[in-house]
Protein backbone atom coordinates (compact mmCIF):
# COMPACT_ATOMS: atom_id res chain seq x y z
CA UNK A 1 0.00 0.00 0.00
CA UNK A 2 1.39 3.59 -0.98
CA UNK A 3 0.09 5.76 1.85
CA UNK A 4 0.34 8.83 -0.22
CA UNK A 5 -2.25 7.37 -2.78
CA UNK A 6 -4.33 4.80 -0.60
CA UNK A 7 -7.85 6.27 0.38
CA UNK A 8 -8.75 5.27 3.90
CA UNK A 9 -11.71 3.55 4.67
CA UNK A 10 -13.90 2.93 7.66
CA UNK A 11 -12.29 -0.43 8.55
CA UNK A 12 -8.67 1.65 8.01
CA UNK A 13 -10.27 4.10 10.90
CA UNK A 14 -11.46 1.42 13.38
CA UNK A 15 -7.86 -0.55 12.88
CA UNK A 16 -6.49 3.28 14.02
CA UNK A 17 -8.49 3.57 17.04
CA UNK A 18 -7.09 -0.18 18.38
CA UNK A 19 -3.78 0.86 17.91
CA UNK A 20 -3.46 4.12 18.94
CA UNK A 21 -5.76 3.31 22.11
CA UNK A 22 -2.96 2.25 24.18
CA UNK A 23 -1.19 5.47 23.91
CA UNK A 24 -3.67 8.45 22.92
CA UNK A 25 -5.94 10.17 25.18
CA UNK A 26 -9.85 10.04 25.11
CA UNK A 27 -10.55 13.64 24.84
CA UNK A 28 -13.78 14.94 26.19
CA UNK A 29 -17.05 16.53 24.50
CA UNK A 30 -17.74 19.99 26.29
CA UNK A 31 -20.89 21.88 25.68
CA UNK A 32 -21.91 25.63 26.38
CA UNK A 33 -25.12 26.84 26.71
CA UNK A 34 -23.89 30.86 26.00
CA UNK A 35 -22.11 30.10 23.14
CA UNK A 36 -25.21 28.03 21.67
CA UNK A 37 -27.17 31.32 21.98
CA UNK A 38 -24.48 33.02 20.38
CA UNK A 39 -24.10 30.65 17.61
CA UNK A 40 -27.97 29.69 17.42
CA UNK A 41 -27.26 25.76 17.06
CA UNK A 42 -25.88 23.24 19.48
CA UNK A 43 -22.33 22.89 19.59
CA UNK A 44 -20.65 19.65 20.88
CA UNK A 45 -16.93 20.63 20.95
CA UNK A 46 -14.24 17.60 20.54
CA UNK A 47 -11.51 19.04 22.97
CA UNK A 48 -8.08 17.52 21.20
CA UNK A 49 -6.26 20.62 22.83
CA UNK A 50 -6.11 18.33 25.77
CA UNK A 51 -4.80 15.42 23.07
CA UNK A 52 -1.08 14.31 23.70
CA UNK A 53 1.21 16.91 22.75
CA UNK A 54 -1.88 19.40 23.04
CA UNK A 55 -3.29 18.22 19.81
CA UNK A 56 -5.22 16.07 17.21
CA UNK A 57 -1.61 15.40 15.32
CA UNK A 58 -0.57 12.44 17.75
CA UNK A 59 -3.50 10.46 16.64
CA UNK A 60 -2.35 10.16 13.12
CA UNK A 61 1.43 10.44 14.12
CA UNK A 62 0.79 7.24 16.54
CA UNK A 63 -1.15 5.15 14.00
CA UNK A 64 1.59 5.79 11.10
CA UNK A 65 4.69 5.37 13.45
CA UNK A 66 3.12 2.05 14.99
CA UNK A 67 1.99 0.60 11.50
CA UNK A 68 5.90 0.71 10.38
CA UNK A 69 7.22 -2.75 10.07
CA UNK A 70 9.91 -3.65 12.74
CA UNK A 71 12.78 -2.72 9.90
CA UNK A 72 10.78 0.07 8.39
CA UNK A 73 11.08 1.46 11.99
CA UNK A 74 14.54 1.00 13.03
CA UNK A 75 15.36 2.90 9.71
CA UNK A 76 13.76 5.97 11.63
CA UNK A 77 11.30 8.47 10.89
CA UNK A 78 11.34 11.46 8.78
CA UNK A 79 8.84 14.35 8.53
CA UNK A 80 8.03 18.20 8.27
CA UNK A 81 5.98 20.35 10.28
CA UNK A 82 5.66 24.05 11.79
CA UNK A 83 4.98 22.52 15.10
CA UNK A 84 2.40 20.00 16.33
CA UNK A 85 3.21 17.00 13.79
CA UNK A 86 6.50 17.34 14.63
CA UNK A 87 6.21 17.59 18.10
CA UNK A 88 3.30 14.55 17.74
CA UNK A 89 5.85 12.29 15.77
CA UNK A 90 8.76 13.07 18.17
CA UNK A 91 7.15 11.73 21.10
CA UNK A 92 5.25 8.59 18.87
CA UNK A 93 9.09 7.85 17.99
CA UNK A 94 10.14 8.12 21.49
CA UNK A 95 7.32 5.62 22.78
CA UNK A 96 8.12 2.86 20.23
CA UNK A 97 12.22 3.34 20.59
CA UNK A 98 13.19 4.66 17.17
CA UNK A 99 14.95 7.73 15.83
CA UNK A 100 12.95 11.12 14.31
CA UNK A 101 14.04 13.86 12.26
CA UNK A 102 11.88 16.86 11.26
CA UNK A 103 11.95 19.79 9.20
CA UNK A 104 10.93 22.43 10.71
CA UNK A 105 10.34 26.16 9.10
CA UNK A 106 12.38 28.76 10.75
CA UNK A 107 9.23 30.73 11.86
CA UNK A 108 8.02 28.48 13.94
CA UNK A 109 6.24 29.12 17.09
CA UNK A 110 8.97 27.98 19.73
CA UNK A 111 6.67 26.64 22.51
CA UNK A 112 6.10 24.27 19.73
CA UNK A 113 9.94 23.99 18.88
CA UNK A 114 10.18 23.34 22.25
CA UNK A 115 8.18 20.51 22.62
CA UNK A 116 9.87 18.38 19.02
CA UNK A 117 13.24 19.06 21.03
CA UNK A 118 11.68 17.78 24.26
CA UNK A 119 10.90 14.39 22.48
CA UNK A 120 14.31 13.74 21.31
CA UNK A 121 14.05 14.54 17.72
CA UNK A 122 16.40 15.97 15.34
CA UNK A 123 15.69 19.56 14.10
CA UNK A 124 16.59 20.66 10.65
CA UNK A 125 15.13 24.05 9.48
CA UNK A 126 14.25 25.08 6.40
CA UNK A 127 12.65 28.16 4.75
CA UNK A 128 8.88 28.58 5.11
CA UNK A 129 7.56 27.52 1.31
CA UNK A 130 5.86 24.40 0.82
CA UNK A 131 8.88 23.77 -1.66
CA UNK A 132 11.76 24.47 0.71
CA UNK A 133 10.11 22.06 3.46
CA UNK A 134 9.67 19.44 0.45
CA UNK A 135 13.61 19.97 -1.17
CA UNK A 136 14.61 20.14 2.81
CA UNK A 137 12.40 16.64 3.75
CA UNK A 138 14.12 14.80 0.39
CA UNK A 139 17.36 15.96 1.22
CA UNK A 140 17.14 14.30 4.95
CA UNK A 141 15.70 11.25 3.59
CA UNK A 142 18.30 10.92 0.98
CA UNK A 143 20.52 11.10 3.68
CA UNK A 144 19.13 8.79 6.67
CA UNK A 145 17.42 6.28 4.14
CA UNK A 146 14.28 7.21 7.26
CA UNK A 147 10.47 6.45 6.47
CA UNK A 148 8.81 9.50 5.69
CA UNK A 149 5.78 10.36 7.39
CA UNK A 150 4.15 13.04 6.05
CA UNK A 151 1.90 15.46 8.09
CA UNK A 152 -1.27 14.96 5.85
CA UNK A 153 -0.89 13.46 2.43
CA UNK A 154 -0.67 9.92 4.02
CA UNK A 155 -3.77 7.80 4.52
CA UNK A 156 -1.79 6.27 7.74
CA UNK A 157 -2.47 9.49 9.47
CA UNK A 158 -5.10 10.05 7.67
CA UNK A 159 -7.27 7.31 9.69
CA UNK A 160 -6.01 8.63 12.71
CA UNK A 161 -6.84 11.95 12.44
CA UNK A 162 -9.99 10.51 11.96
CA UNK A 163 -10.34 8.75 15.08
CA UNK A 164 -11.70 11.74 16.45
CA UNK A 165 -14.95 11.91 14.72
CA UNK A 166 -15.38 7.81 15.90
CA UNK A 167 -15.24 9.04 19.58
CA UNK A 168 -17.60 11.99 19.31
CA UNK A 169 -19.98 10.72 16.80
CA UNK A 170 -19.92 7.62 19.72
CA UNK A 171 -20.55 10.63 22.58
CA UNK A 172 -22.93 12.34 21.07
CA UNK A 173 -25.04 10.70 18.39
CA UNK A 174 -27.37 12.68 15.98
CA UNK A 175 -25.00 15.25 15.18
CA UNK A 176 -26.19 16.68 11.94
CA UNK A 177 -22.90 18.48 11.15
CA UNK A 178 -19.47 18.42 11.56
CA UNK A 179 -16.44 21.28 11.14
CA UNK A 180 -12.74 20.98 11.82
CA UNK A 181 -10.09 23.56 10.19
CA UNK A 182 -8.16 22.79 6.98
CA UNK A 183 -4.37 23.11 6.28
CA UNK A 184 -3.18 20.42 4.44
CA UNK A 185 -6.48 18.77 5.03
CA UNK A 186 -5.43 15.69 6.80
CA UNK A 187 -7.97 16.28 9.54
CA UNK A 188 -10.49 17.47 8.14
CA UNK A 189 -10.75 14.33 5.49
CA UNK A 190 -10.23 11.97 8.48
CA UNK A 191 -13.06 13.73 9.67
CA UNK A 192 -15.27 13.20 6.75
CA UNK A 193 -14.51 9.90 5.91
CA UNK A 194 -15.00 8.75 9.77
CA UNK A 195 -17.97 10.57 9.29
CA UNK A 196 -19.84 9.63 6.16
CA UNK A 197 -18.39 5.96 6.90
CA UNK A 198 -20.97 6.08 9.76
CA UNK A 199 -23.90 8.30 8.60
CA UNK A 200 -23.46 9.32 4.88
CA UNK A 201 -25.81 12.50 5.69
CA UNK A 202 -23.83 13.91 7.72
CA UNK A 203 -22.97 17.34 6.63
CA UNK A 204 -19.30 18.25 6.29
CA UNK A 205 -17.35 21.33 6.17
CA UNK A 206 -13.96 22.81 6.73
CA UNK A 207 -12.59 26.13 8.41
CA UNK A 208 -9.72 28.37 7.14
CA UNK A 209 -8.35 31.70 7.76
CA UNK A 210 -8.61 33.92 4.95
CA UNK A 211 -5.14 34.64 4.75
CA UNK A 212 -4.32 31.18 3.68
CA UNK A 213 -7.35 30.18 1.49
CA UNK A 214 -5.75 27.86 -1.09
CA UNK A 215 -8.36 24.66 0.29
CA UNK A 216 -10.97 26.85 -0.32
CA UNK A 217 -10.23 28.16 -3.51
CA UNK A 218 -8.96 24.82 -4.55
CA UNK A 219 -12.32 23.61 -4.15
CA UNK A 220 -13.98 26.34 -5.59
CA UNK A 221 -11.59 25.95 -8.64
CA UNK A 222 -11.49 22.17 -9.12
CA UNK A 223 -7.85 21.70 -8.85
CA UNK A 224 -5.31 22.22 -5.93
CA UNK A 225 -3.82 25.44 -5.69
CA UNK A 226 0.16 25.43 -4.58
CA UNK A 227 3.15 28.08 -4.18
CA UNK A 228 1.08 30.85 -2.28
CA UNK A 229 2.42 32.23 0.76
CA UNK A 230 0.43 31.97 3.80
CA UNK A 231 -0.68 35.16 6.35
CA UNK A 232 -2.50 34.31 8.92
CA UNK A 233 -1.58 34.56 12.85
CA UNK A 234 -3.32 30.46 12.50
CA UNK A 235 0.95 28.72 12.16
CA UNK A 236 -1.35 25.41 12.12
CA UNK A 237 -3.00 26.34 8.75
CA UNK A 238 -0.31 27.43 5.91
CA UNK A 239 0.15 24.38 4.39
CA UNK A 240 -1.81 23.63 1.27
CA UNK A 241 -3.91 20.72 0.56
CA UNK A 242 -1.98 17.67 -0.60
CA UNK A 243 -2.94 15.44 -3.91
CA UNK A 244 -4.79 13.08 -1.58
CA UNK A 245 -6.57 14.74 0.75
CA UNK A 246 -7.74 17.23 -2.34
CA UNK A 247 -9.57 14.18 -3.81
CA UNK A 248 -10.79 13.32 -0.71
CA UNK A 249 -12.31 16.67 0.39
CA UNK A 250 -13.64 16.80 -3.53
CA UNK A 251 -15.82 14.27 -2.73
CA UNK A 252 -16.80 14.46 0.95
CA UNK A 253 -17.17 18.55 2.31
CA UNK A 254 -19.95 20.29 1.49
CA UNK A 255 -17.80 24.05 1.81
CA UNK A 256 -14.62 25.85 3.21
CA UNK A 257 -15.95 28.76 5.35
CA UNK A 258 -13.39 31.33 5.55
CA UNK A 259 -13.04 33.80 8.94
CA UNK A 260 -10.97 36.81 9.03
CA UNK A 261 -7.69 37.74 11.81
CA UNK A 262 -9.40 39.52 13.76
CA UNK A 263 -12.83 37.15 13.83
CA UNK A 264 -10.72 34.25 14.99
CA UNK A 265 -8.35 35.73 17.75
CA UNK A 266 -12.14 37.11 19.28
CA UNK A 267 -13.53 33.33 18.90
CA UNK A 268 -10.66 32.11 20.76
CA UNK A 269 -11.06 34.77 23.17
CA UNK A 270 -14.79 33.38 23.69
CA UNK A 271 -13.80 29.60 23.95
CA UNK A 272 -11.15 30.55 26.65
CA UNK A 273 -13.73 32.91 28.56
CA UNK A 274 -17.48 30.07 28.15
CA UNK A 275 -15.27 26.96 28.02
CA UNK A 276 -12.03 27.81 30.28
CA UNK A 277 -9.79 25.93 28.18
CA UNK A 278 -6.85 26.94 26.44
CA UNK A 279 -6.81 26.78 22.47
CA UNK A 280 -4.91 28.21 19.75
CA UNK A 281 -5.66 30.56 17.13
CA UNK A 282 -6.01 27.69 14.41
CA UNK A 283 -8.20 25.99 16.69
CA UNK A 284 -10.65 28.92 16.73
CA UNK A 285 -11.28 29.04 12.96
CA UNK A 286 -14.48 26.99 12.89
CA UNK A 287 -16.05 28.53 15.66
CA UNK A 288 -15.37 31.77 13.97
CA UNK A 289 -16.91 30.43 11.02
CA UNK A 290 -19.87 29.41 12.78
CA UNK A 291 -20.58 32.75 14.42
CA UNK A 292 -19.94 34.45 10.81
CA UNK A 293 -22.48 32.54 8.77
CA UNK A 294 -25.40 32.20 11.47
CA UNK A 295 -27.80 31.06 8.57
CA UNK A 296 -25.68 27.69 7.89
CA UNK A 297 -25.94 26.59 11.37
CA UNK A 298 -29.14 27.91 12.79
CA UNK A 299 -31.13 24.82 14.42
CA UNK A 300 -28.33 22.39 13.74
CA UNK A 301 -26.86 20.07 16.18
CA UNK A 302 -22.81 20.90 15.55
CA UNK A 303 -19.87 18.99 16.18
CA UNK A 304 -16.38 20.97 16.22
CA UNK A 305 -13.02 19.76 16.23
CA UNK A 306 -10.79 21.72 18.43
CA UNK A 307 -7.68 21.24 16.85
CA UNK A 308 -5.28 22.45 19.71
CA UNK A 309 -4.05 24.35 22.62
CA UNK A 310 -0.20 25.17 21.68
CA UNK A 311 -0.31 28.55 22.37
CA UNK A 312 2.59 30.77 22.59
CA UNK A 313 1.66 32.77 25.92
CA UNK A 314 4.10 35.64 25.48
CA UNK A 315 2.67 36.68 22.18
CA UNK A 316 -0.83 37.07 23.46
CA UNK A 317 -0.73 40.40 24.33
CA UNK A 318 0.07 41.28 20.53
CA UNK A 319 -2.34 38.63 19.32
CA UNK A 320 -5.19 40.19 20.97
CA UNK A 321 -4.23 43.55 20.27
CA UNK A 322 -4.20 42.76 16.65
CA UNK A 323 -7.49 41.70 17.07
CA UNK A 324 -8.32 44.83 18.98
C-alpha cells in the first residue's frame, strides 16, 4: 500500500483507534449553553487541545509510526511540520524506541519547537515555502534512508486523524454536522470519511483563515492550488492541501468557510472565557466560522473539532491587540 495514494476507509479508521488506544488520550465533548445562543445551534466541541502533545496530530502520528514494520522502523522516521506534527511524531518515535528527524520552518512558534526538542528529535530548518520544506524533507531522507511520514498526504495518518470523529460521533449521536479547520487537510478528510463511513448524511465542512485560502479556492476551482504564501496569525493552517486529501475533500465537504484575523483571535477569546480551556488561534477558525455565517448553522446540532491548545503565551498580548 502507498500511503500517499491509498484512500482510507472505515475499517482503516477502526484498525487506528485499536492501535493508537494504548497510547492516545480520550478527549472529552464539552458543551456551552452561551455560546449556543451566540451561535444559534448546538455545539458539541471535541476538545483535542487536551490530546497528547496538546493536539489532534498524535493520533495520526501514533497510527503511522506504529503501522511501520519492525525494519521500516529502526530505519527511523522522517517528517516536516511548523509545530504540532512534529512535536506529535517526536514523542510517537520516542514511545516505540526509534529515531525522528523533522523539518521544521524557521518561523516556527517555539513553545512548539520546544516541545519536538523535548521528544528527542532531530531539528533541521528550512525556509517557510511548501517547496523548501519538500527539497529540505528529500534531502534528509536521501541522507538517513528514514520512512517519511508526512503530516497529511498519508492515509496512515489520515485514519487517525480521523479517530476523532469515531469518539464523538460515539458521545454524542445525531449530530447533523461536523467542522474541523483545513491546512493540508489531513484532519479534516479523516473527519469526513470517519464521518460519512458512519452516517453518509452527515454534513461536512472545513474552516480556514482567509489569509491562507488555497483549500478553499482549490475547491472552488477544481484543482489544488500550490506556491502561495500563507498570512495568517493560524501557524497550524499554511500548508496547502496535498494530492490526496484534495480528492478526498472533492468528494466528501460540502464548503470551506473562511473567517478573518481579527474574527478568529475574538472566537478564541470566547472559547477561553465560556469553556475555560486553552486553544490556539487555528483551533478557533471553525467557531469563527460558525458565528460568521449564522444562517448555515441555525437549528443544527454541531460537532467541532478543536484542533489544539499550543499557544505561545508571550505573544498574546500582541495577538489580541491585533485583534483589537
Amino acid at each position: 500500500m502507498d500511503p500517499t495514494t491509498h484512500r482510507p476507509t472505515l475499517d482503516d479508521i477502526h484498525a487506528a483507534a485499536a492501535r493508537i488506544a494504548p497510547h492516545a488520550q480520550l478527549t472529552p465533548v464539552l458543551r456551552s449553553r452561551s455560546l449556543d445562543a451566540l451561535a444559534g445551534c448546538e455545539l458539541h466541541f471535541k476538545c483535542e487541545n487536551l490530546q497528547r502533545v496538546g493536539a489532534f496530530k498524535f493520533r495520526g502520528a501514533v497510527n503511522a509510526v506504529f503501522s511501520l514494520s519492525d525494519e521500516e522502523a529502526a530505519r527511523g522516521v522522517v517528517t516536516q511540520s511548523s509545530g504540532n506534527h512534529g512535536a506529535a511524531v517526536a514523542l510517537a518515535c520516542r514511545l516505540r524506541g526509534i529515531p525522528a528527524t523533522v523539518v521544521v520552518p524557521h518561523n516556527a512558534p517555539r513553545i512548539k519547537l520546544a516541545a519536538i526538542h523535548a521528544f528527542g528529535a532531530r531539528i533541521v530548518p528550512c525556509e517557510v515555502n511548501q517547496a523548501a520544506r519538500d527539497a529540505a524533507t528529500a534531502q534528509v531522507l536521501a541522507e538517513t534512508g528514514g520512512r517519511l511520514i508526512h503530516p497529511f498526504n498519508d492515509a496512515r495518518v489520515i485514519a487517525g486523524q480521523g479517530t476523532a470523529t469515531l469518539e464523538l460521533l460515539h458521545h454524542a449521536p445525531g449530530l447533523d454536522t461536523l467542522i474541523a479547520p483545513v491546512s493540508g487537510g489531513g484532519l479534516l478528510s479523516g473527519t469526513a470519511l470517519a464521518a460519512h463511513g458512519i452516517e453518509s448524511g452527515i454534513r461536512v465542512l472545513g474552516a480556514e483563515p482567509e489569509g491562507a485560502r488555497d483549500a478553499h479556492d482549490s475547491l472552488a476551482a477544481g484543482e489544488r492550488i500550490t506556491g502561495r504564501v500563507a498570512d495568517t496569525v493560524c501557524d497550524g493552517l499554511r500548508a496547502e492541501l496535498g494530492p490526496l486529501t484534495f480528492r478526498i475533500l472533492r468528494e466528501h465537504v460540502e464548503d470551506i468557510l473562511l473567517a478573518g484575523e481579527a474574527e478568529i483571535i475574538a472566537a478564541m477569546r470566547l472559547v477561553w472565557d465560556r469553556l475555560k480551556l486553552v486553544i490556539e488561534p487555528s483551533a478557533a477558525v471553525p467557531l469563527a466560522t460558525i458565528l460568521k455565517n449564522p444562517e448555515r448553522f441555525r437549528g443544527r446540532r454541531v460537532g467541532v473539532i478543536l484542533s489544539g491548545g499550543n499557544v505561545d503565551l508571550d505573544a498574546l498580548p500582541a495577538l489580541f491587540a491585533r485583534a483589537g
